[in-house]
C-alpha atoms as a PDB file:
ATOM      1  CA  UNK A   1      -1.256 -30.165  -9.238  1.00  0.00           C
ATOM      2  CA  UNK A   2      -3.289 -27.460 -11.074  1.00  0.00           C
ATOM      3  CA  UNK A   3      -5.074 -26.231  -8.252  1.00  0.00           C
ATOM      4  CA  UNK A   4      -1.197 -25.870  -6.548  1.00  0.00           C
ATOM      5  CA  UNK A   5      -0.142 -24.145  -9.181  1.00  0.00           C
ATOM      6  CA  UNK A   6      -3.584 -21.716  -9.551  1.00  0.00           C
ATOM      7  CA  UNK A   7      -2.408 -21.320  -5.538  1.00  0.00           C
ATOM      8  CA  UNK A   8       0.921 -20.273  -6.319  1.00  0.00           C
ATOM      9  CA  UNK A   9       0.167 -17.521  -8.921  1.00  0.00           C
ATOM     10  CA  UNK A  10      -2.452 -16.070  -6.757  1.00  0.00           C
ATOM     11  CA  UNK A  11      -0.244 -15.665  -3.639  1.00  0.00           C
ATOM     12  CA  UNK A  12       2.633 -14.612  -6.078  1.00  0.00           C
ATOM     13  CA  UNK A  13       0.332 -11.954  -7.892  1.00  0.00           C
ATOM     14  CA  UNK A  14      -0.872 -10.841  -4.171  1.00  0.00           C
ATOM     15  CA  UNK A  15       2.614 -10.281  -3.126  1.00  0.00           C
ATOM     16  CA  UNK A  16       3.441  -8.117  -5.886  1.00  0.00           C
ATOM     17  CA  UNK A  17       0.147  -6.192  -5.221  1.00  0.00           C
ATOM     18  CA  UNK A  18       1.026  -5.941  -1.996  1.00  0.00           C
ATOM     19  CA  UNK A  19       4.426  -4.457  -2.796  1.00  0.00           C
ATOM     20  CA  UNK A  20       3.697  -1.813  -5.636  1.00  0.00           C
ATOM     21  CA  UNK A  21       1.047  -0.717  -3.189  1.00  0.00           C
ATOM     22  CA  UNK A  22       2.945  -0.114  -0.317  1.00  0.00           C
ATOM     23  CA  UNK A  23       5.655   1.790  -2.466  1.00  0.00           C
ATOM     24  CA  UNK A  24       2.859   3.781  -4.265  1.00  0.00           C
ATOM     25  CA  UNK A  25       1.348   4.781  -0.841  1.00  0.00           C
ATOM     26  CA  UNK A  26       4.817   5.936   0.619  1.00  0.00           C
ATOM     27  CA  UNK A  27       5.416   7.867  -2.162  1.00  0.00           C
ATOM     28  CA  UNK A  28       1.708   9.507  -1.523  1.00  0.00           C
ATOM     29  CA  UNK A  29       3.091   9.903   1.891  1.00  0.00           C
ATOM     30  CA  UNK A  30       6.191  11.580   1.534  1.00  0.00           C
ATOM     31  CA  UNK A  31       4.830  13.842  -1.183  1.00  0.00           C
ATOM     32  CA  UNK A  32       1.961  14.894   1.491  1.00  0.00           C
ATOM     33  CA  UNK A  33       4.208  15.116   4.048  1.00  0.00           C
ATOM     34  CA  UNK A  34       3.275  11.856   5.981  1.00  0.00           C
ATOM     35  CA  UNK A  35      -0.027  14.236   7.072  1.00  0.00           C
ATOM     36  CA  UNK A  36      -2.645  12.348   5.109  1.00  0.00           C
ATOM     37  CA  UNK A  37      -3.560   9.400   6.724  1.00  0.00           C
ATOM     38  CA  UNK A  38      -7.012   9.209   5.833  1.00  0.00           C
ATOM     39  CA  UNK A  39      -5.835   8.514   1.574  1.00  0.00           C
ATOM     40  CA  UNK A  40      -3.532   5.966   2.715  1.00  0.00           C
ATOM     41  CA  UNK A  41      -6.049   4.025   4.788  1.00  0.00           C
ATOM     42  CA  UNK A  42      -9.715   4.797   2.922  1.00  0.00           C
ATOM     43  CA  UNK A  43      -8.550   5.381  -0.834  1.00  0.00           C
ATOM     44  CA  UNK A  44      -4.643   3.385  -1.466  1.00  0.00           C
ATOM     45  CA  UNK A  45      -5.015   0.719   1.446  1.00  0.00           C
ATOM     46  CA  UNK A  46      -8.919   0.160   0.359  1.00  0.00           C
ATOM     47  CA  UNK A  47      -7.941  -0.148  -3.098  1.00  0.00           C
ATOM     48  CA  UNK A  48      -4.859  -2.647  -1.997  1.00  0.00           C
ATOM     49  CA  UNK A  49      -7.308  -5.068   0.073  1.00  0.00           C
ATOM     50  CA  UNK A  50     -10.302  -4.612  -2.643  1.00  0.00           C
ATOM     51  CA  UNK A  51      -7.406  -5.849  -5.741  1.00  0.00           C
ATOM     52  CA  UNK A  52      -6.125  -8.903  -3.184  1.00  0.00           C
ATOM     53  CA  UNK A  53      -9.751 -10.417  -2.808  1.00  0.00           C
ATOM     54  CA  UNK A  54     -10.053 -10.223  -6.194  1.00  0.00           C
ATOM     55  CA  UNK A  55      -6.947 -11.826  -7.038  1.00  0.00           C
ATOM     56  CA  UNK A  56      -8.174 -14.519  -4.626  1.00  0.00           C
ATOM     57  CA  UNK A  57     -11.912 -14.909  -6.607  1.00  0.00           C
ATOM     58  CA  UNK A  58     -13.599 -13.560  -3.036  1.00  0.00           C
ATOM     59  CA  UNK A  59     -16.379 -11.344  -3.732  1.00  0.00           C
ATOM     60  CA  UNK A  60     -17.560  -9.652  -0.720  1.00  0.00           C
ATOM     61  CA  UNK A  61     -21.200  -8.762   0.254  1.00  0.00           C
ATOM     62  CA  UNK A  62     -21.220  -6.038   3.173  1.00  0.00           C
ATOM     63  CA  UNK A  63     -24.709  -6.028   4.886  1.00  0.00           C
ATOM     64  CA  UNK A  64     -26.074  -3.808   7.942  1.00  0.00           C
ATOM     65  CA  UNK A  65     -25.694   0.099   8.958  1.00  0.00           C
ATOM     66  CA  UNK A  66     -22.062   1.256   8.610  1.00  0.00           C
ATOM     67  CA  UNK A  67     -20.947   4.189  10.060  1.00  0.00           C
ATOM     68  CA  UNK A  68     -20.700   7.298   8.148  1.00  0.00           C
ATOM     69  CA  UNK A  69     -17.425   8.386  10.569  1.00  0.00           C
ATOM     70  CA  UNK A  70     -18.810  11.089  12.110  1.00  0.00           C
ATOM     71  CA  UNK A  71     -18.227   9.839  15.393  1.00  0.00           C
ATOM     72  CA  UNK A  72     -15.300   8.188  17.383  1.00  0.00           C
ATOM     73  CA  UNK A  73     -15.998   4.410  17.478  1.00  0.00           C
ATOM     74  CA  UNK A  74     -14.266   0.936  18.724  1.00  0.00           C
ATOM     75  CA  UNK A  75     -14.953  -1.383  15.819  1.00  0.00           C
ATOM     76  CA  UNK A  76     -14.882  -5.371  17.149  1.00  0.00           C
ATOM     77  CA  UNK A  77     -15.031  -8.557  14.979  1.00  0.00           C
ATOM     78  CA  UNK A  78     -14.979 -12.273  15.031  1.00  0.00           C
ATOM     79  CA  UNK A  79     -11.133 -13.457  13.453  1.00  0.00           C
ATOM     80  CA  UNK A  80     -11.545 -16.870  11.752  1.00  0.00           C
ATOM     81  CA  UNK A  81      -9.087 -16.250   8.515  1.00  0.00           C
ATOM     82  CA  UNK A  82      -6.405 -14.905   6.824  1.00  0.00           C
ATOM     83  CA  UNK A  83      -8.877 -13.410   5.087  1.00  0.00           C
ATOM     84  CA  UNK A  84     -10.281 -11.101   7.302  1.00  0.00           C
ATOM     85  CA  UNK A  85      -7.088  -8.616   7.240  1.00  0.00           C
ATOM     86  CA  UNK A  86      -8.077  -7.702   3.228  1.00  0.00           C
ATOM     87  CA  UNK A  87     -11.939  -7.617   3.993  1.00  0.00           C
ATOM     88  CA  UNK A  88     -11.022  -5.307   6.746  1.00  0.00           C
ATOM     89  CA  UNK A  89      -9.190  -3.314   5.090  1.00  0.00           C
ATOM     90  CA  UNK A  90     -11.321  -3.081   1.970  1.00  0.00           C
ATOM     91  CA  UNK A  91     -13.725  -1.475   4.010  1.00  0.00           C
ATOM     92  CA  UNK A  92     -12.163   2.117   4.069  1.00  0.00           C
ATOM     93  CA  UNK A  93     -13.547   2.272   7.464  1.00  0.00           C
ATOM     94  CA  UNK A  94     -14.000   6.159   8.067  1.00  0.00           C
ATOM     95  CA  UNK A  95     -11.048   7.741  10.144  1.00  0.00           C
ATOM     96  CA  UNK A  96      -9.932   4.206  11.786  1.00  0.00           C
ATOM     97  CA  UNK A  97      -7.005   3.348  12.606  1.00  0.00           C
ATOM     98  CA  UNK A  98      -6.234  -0.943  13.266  1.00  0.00           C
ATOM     99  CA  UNK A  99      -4.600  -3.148  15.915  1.00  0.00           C
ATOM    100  CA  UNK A 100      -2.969  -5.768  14.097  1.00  0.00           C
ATOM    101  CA  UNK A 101      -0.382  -8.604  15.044  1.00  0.00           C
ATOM    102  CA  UNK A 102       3.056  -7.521  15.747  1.00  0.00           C
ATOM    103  CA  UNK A 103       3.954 -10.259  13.584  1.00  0.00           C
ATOM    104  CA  UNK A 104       2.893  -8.751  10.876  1.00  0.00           C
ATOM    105  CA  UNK A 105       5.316  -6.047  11.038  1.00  0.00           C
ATOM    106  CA  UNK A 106       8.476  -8.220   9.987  1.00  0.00           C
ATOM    107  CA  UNK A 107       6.784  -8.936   6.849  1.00  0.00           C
ATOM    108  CA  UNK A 108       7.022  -6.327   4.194  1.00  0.00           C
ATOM    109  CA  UNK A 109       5.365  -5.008   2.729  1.00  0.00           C
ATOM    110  CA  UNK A 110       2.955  -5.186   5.428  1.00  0.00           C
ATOM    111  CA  UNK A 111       4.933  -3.320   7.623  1.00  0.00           C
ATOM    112  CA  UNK A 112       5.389  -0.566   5.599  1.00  0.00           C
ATOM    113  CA  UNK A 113       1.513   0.103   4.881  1.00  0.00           C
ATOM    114  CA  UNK A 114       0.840  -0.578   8.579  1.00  0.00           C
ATOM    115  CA  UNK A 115       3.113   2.195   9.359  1.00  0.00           C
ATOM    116  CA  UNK A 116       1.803   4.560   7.214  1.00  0.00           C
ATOM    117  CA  UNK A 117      -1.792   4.365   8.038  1.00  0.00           C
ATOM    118  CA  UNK A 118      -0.484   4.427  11.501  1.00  0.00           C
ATOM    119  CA  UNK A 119      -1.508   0.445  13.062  1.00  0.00           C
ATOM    120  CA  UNK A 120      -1.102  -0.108  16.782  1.00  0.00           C
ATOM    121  CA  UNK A 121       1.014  -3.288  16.696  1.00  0.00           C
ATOM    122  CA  UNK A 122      -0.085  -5.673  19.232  1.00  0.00           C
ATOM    123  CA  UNK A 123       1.968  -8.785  21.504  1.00  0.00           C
ATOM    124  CA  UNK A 124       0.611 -11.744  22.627  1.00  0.00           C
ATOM    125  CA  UNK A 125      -1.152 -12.044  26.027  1.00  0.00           C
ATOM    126  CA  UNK A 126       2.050 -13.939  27.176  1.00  0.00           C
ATOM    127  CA  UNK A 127       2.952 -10.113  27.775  1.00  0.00           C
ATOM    128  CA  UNK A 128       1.072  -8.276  29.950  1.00  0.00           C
ATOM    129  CA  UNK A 129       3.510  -5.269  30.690  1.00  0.00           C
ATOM    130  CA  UNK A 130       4.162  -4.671  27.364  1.00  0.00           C
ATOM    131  CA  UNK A 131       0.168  -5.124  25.920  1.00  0.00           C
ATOM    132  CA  UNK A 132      -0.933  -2.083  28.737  1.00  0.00           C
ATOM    133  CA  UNK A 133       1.647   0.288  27.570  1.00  0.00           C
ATOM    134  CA  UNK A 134       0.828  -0.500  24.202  1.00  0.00           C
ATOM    135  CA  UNK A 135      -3.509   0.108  25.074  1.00  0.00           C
ATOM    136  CA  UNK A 136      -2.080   2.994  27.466  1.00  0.00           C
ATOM    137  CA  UNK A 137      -0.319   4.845  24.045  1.00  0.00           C
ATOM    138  CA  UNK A 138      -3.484   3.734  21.961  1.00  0.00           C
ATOM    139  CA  UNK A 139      -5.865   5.685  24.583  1.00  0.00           C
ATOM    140  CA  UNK A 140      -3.654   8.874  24.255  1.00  0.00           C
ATOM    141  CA  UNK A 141      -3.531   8.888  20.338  1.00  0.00           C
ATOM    142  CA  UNK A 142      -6.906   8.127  19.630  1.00  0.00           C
ATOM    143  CA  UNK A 143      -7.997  10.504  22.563  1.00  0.00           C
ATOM    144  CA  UNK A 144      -6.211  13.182  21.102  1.00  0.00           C
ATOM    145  CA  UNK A 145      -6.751  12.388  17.693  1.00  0.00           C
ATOM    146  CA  UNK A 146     -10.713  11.513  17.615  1.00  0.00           C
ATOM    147  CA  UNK A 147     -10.103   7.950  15.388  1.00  0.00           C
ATOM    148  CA  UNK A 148     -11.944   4.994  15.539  1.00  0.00           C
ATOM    149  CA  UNK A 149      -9.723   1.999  16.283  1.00  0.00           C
ATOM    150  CA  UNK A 150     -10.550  -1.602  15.209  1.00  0.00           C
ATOM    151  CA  UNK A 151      -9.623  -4.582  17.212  1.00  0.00           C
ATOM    152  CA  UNK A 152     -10.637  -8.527  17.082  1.00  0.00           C
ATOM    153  CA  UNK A 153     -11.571  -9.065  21.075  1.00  0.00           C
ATOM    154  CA  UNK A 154     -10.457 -12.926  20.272  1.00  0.00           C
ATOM    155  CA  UNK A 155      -6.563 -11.807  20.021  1.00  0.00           C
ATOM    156  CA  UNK A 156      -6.042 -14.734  17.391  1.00  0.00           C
ATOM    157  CA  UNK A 157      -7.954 -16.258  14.203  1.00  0.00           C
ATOM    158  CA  UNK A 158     -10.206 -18.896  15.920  1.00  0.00           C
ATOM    159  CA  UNK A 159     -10.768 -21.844  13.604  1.00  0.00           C
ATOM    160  CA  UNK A 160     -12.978 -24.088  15.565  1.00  0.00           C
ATOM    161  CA  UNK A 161     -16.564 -22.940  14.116  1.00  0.00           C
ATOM    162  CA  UNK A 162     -17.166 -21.239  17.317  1.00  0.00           C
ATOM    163  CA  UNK A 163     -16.594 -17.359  19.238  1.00  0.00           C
ATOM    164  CA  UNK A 164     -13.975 -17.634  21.142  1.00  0.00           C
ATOM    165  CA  UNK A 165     -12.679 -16.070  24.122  1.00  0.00           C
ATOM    166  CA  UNK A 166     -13.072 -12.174  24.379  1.00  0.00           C
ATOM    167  CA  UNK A 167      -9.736 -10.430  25.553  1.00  0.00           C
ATOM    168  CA  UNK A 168     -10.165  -7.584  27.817  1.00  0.00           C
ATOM    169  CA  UNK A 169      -8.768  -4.333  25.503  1.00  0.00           C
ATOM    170  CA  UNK A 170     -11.078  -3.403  23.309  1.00  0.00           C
ATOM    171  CA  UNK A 171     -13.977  -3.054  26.357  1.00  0.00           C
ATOM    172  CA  UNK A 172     -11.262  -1.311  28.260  1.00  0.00           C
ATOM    173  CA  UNK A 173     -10.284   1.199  25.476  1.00  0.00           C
ATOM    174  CA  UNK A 174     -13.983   1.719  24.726  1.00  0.00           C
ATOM    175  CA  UNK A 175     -15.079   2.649  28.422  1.00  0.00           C
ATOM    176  CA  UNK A 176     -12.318   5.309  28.513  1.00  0.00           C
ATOM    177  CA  UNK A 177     -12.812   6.775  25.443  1.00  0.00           C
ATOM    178  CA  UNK A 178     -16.179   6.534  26.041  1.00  0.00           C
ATOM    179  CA  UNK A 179     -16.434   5.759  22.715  1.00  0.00           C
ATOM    180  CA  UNK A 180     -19.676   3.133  21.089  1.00  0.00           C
ATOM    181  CA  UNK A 181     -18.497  -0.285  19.720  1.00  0.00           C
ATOM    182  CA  UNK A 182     -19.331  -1.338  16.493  1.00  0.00           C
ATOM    183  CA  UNK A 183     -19.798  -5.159  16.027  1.00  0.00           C
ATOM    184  CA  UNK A 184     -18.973  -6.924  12.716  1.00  0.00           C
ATOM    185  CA  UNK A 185     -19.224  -9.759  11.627  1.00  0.00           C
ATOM    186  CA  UNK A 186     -17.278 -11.409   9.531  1.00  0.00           C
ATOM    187  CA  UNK A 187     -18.892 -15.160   7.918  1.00  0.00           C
ATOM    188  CA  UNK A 188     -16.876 -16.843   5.546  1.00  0.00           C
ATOM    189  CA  UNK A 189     -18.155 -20.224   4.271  1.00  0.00           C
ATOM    190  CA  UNK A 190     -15.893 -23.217   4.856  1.00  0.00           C
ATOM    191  CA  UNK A 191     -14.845 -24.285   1.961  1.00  0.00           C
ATOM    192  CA  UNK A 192     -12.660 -21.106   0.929  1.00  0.00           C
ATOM    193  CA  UNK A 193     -11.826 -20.105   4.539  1.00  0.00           C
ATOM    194  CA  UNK A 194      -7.948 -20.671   4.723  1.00  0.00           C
ATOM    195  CA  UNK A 195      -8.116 -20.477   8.555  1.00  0.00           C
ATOM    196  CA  UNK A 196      -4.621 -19.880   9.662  1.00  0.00           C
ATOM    197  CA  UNK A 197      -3.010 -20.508   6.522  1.00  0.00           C
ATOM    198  CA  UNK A 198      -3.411 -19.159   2.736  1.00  0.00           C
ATOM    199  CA  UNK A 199      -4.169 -21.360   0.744  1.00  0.00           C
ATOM    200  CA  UNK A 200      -8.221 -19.648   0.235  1.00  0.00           C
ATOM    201  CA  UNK A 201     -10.948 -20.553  -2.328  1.00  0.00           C
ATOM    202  CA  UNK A 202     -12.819 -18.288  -4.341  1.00  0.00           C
ATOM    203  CA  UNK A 203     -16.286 -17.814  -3.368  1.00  0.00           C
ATOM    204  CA  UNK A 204     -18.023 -14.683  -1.217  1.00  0.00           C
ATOM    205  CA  UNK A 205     -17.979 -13.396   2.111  1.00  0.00           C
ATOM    206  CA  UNK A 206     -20.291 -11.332   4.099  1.00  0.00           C
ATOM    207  CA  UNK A 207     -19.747  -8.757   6.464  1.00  0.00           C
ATOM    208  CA  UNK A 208     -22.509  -7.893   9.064  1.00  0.00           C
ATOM    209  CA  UNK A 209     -22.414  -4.696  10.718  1.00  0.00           C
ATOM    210  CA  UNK A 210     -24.695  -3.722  14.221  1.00  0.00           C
ATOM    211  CA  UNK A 211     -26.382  -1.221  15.443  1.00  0.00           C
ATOM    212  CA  UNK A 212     -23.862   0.762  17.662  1.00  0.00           C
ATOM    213  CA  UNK A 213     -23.291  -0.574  21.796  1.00  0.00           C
ATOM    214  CA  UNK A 214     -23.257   2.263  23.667  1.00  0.00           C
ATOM    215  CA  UNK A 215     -21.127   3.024  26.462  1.00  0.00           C
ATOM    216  CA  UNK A 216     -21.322   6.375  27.535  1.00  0.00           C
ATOM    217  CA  UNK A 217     -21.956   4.631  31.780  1.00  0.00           C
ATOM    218  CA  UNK A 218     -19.726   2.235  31.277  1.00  0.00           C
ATOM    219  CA  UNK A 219     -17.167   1.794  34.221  1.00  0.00           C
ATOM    220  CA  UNK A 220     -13.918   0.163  34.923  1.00  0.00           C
ATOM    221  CA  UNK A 221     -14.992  -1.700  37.700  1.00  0.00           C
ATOM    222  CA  UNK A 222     -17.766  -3.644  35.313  1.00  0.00           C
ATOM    223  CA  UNK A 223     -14.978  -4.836  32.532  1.00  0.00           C
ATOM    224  CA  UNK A 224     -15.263  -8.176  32.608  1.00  0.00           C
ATOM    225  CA  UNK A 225     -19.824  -8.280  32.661  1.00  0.00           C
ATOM    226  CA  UNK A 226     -19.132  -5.707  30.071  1.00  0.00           C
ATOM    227  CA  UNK A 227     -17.005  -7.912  27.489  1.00  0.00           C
ATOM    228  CA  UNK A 228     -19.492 -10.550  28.315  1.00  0.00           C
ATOM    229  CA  UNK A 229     -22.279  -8.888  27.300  1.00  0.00           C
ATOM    230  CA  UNK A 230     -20.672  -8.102  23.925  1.00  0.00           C
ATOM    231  CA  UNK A 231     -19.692 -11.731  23.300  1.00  0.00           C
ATOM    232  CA  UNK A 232     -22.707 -13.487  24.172  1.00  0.00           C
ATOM    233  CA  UNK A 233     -24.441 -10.910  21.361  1.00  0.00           C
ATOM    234  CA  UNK A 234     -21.640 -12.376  18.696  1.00  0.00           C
ATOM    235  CA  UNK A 235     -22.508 -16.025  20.219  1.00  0.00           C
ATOM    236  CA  UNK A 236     -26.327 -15.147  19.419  1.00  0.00           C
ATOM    237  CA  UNK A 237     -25.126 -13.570  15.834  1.00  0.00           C
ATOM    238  CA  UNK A 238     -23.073 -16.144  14.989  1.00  0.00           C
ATOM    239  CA  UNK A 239     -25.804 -18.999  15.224  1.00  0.00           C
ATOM    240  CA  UNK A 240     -28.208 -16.774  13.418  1.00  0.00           C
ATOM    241  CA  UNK A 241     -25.835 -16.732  11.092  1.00  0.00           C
ATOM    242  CA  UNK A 242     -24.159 -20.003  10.885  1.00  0.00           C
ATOM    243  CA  UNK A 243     -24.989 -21.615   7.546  1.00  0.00           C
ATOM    244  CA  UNK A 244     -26.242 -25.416   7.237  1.00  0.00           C
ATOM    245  CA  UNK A 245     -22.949 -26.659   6.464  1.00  0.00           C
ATOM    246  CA  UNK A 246     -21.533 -24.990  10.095  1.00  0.00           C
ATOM    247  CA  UNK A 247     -23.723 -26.612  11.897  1.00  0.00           C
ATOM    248  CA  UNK A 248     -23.234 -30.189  10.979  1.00  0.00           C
END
């Protein structure tokens, strides 16, 4: 009953976070003119996910070379949690825009900070015709714009211990923008991971960041050995990385 109830005023106190942030950073917006993405995403929307992972008791631990933003990059995790949206975001990855579920959007006030720091909202694979256009738009904006993007290649949080499968957009986005990805990687211990739902524990998580992939002769016609390439290295990373309790 009391660890419902610690449950309860956690998600209630995140909500309200949630809230007050998203009207504080569209009232930075409107009073910069909408023209300042970079405080809504690196300063307010840092601050937002940095004040929800505390309200949760997650510390987080970031290990490895991040970038310093002064290049165009295509930033790729593993998606395992609920979690992994706030860690994200508490990053104040430099100049990045995110792809995030289109779900997402119906719930404010998450659809009100993904608009302002200017999220590509994705479909499921289910639609095909829709998901290009929506890549095809993402190309032109972040071609014209110079941003890094972040995606999960996996589409969906995968709870099963494992990598899963590695959609086909981020590799594709990458080799036309010619742009280096960026693995992370995301390891959250079992015993607070939420998986798909929210009820967390407090406890830390560590985020791994790689060396960049380069892709400068990358081509269309070598997608799929491409994406392959990229998810075998997460398979390797993520049994480097799995913990003792993973692996039983």
């Amino acid at each position: 009953m009391a660890d419902k109830l610690v449950f309860l005023v956690r998600a209630m106190l995140t909500l309200w976070l949630l809230t007050v942030g998203s009207l504080l950073m569209l009232v930075s917006a409107i009073l910069t003119g909408f023209q300042a993405p970079r405080l809504y995403r690196e300063t307010i929307g840092a601050n937002l996910g940095r004040l929800a992972l505390r309200i949760l008791g997650i510390d987080m631990r970031v290990l490895g070379p991040v970038p310093d933003g002064s290049r165009q990059v295509v930033y790729v995790s593993n998606h395992t949690s609920t979690l992994d949206v706030f860690a994200l975001i508490s990053l104040g990855l430099p100049n990045t825009r995110f792809f995030l579920s289109g779900f997402l959007r119906k719930l404010l006030p998450m659809g009100l900070i993904g608009y302002l720091i200017g999220n590509f909202w994705t479909v499921p694979q289910s639609f095909p015709e829709k998901r290009r256009i929506i890549f095809m738009n993402a190309e032109r904006v972040l071609r014209r714009t110079g941003e890094s993007v972040y995606l999960s290649p996996e589409g969906e949080r995968i709870v099963t211990g494992e990598i899963g499968h590695f959609n086909k957009g981020s590799f594709h986005l990458a080799t036309m923008l010619r742009a280096p990805i960026v693995p992370i990687y995301i390891r959250i211990p079992r015993e607070i991971n939420p998986g798909k739902g929210l009820h967390s524990r407090p406890g830390t998580i560590e985020v791994f960041f790689r060396e960049p992939v380069e892709t400068a002769s990358w081509r269309v016609e070598d997608l799929e050995h491409n994406r392959d390439r990229v998810r075998e290295l997460f398979v390797d990373w993520h049994d480097q990385l799995r913990t003792p309790e993973a692996a039983q």
